[in-house]
Protein backbone atom coordinates (compact mmCIF):
# COMPACT_ATOMS: atom_id res chain seq x y z
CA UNK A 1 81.05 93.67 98.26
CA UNK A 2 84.34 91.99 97.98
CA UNK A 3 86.38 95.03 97.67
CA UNK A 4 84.88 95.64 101.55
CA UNK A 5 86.74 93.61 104.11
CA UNK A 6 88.39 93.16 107.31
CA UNK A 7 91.76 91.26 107.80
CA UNK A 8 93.63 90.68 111.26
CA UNK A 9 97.05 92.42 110.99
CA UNK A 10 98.84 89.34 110.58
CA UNK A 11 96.90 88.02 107.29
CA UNK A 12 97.45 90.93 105.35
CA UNK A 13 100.98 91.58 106.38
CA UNK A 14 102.28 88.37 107.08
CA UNK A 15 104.25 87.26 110.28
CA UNK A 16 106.34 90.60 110.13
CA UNK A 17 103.32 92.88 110.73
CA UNK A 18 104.84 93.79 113.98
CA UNK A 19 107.14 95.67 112.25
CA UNK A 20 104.79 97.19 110.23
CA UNK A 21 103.33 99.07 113.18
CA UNK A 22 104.49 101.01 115.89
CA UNK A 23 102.43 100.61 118.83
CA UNK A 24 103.17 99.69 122.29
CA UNK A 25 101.68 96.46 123.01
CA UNK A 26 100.86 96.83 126.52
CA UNK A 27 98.40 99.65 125.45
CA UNK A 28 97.23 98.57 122.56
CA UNK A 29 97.95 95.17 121.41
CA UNK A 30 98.26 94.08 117.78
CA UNK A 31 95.59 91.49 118.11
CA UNK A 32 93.16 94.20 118.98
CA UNK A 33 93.87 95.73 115.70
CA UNK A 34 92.70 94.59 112.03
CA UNK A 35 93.40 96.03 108.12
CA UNK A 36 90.04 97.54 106.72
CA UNK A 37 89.87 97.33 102.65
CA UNK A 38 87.39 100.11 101.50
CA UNK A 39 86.86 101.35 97.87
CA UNK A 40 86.39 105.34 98.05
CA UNK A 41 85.23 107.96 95.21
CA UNK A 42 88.53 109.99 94.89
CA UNK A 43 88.80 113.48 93.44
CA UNK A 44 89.14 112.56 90.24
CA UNK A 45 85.87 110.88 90.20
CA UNK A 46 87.11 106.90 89.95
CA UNK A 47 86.79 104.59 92.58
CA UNK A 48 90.04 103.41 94.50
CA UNK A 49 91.01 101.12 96.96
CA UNK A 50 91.46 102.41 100.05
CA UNK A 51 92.96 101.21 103.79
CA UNK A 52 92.94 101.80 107.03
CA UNK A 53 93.85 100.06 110.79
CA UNK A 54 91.09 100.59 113.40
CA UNK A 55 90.22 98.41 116.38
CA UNK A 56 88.66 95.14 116.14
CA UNK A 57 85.22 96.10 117.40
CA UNK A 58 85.01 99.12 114.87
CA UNK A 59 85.94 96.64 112.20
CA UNK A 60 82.94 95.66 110.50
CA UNK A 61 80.72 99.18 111.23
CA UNK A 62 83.74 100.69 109.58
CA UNK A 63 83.23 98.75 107.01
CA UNK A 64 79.56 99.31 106.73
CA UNK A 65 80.26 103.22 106.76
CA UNK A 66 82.69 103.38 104.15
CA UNK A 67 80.21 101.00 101.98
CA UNK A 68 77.58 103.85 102.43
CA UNK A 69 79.91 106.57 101.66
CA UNK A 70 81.09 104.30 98.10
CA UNK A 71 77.10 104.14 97.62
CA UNK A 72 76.77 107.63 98.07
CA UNK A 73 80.00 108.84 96.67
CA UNK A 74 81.22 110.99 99.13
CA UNK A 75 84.48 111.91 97.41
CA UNK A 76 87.81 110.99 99.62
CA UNK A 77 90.89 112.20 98.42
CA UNK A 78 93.13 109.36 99.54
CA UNK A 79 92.96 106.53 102.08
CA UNK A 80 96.96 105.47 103.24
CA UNK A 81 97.99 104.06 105.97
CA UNK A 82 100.23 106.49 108.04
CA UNK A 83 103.20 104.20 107.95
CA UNK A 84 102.99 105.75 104.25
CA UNK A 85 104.03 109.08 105.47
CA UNK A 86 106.34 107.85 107.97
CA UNK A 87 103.83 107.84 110.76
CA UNK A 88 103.93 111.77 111.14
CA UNK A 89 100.35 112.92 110.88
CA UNK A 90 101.27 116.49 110.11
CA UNK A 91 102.52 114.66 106.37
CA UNK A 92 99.63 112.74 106.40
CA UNK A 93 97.12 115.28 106.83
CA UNK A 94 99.00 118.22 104.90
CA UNK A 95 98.23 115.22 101.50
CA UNK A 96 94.50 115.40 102.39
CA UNK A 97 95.33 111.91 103.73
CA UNK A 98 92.38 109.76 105.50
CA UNK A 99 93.77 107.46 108.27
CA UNK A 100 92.95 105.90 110.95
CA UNK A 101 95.38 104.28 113.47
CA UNK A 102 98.18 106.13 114.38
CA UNK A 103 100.10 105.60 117.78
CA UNK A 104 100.82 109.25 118.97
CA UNK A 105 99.25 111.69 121.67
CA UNK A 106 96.97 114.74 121.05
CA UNK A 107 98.81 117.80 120.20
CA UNK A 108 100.26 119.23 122.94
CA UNK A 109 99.69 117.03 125.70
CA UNK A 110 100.97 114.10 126.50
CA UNK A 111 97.91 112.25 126.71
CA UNK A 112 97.21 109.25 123.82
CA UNK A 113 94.82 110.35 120.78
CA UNK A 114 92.08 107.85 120.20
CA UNK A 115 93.94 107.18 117.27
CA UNK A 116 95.96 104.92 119.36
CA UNK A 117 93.55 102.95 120.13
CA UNK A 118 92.25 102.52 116.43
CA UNK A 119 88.92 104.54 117.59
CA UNK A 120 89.36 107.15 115.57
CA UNK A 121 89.07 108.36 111.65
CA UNK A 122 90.43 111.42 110.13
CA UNK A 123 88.37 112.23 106.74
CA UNK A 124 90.30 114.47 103.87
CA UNK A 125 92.09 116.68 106.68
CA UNK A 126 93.52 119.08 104.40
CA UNK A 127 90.01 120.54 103.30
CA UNK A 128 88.83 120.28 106.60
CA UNK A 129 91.69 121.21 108.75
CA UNK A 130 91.91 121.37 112.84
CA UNK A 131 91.27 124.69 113.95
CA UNK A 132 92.84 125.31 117.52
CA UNK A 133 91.72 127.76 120.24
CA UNK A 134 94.50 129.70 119.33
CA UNK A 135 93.68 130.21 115.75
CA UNK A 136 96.65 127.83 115.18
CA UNK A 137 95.33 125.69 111.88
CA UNK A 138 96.72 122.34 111.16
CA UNK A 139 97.73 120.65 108.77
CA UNK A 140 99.41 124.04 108.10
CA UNK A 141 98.07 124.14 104.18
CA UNK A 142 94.69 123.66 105.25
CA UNK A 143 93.92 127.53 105.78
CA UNK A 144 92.09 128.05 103.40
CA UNK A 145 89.39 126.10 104.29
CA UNK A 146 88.62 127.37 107.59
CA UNK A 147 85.76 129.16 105.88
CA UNK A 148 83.14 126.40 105.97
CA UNK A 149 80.64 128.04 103.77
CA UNK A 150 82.77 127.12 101.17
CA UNK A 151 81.49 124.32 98.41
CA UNK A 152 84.87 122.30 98.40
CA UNK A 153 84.86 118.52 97.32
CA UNK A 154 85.18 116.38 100.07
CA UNK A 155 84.43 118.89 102.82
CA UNK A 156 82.91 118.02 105.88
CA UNK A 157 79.40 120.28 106.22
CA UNK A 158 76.91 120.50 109.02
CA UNK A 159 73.87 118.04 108.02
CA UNK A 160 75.77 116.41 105.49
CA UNK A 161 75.55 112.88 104.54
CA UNK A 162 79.03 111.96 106.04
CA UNK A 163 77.65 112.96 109.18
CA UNK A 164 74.77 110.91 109.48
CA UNK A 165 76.46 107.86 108.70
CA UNK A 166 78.83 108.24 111.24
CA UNK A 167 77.03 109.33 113.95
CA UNK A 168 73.87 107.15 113.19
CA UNK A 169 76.32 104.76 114.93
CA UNK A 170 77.52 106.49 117.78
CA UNK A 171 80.32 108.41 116.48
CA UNK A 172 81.19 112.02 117.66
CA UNK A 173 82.69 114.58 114.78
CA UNK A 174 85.12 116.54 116.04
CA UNK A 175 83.58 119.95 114.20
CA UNK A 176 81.22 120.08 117.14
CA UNK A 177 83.27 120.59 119.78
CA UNK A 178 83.35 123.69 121.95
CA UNK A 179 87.00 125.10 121.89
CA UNK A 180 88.56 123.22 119.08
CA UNK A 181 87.06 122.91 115.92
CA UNK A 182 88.72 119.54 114.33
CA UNK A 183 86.57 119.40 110.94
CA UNK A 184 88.12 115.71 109.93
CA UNK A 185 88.10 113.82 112.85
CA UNK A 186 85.57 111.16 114.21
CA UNK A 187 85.94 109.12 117.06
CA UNK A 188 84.14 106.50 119.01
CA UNK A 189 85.52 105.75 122.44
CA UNK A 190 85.28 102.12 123.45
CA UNK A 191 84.15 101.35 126.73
């Protein structure tokens, strides 16, 4: 599908698209990164294009996954790049954003997210918010869907189709882990 496709960073942004990103380039450099065009069923039931920045050997199965999402119209609020919201993620997820790259460390530590790497995808965080060991619940809006029994549009379920597209590939879902519940997030590490 031609509303499906993969761009290096440079293409779609031009020969500024280094300051269209913040990244540091001895971690992750801007070559390693490409622009991923995906249509995605929104919540008011039309299709819209959508974006994202993930690494270069992601590119095309990212691709492939959001096609069988479109095909299966798993609804997705809104697909923005972060730079939208200013790179804060807290913004980004509070507007039931879905992103990918972000440059920024896991809460709390000061270790880099997989998002820095372009490894990771956050899916309609606000209706399936990050639920920390503490009880803490991020983004801060999103309490009222820590009851997962719910039947919310666009929320992440155990067995659900989102699920087995993503991890038919190798990806982990973050609603799995032990101490941390992180409902929107799926990452695959690259070796």
């Amino acid at each position: 599908m031609e509303d499906f496709y993969v761009s290096t960073l440079e293409e779609h942004f031009g020969p500024g698209y280094k300051s269209q990103l913040v990244a540091d380039e001895a971690v992750i450099p801007y070559e390693d990164l490409r622009h991923v065009a995906v249509l995605h069923w929104g919540f008011d039931g039309k299709s819209h294009q959508g974006e994202l920045i993930v690494h270069r050997e992601l590119s095309a199965e990212v691709v492939e996954i959001f096609q069988e999402l479109y095909e299966r119209r798993f609804p997705i609020e809104k697909m923005r790049l972060v730079s939208t919201y200013g790179y804060s993620d807290d913004l980004s997820m509070a507007d039931n954003n879905s992103s990918g790259f972000n440059y920024r460390t896991v809460l709390s530590t000061g270790r880099l997210s997989w998002h820095a790497f372009g490894c990771a995808i956050d899916i309609n965080p606000l209706v399936n918010p990050y639920i920390l060991s503490d009880g803490e619940i991020l983004p801060v809006n999103g309490s009222s869907y820590t009851d997962r029994n719910q039947s919310v549009m666009g929320m992440i379920h155990e067995g659900s189709d989102i699920l087995e597209i993503f991890q038919s590939r190798g990806w982990t879902w973050g609603g799995e882990w032990e101490h941390i519940k992180d409902y929107h997030h799926f990452e695959k590490p690259l070796k």
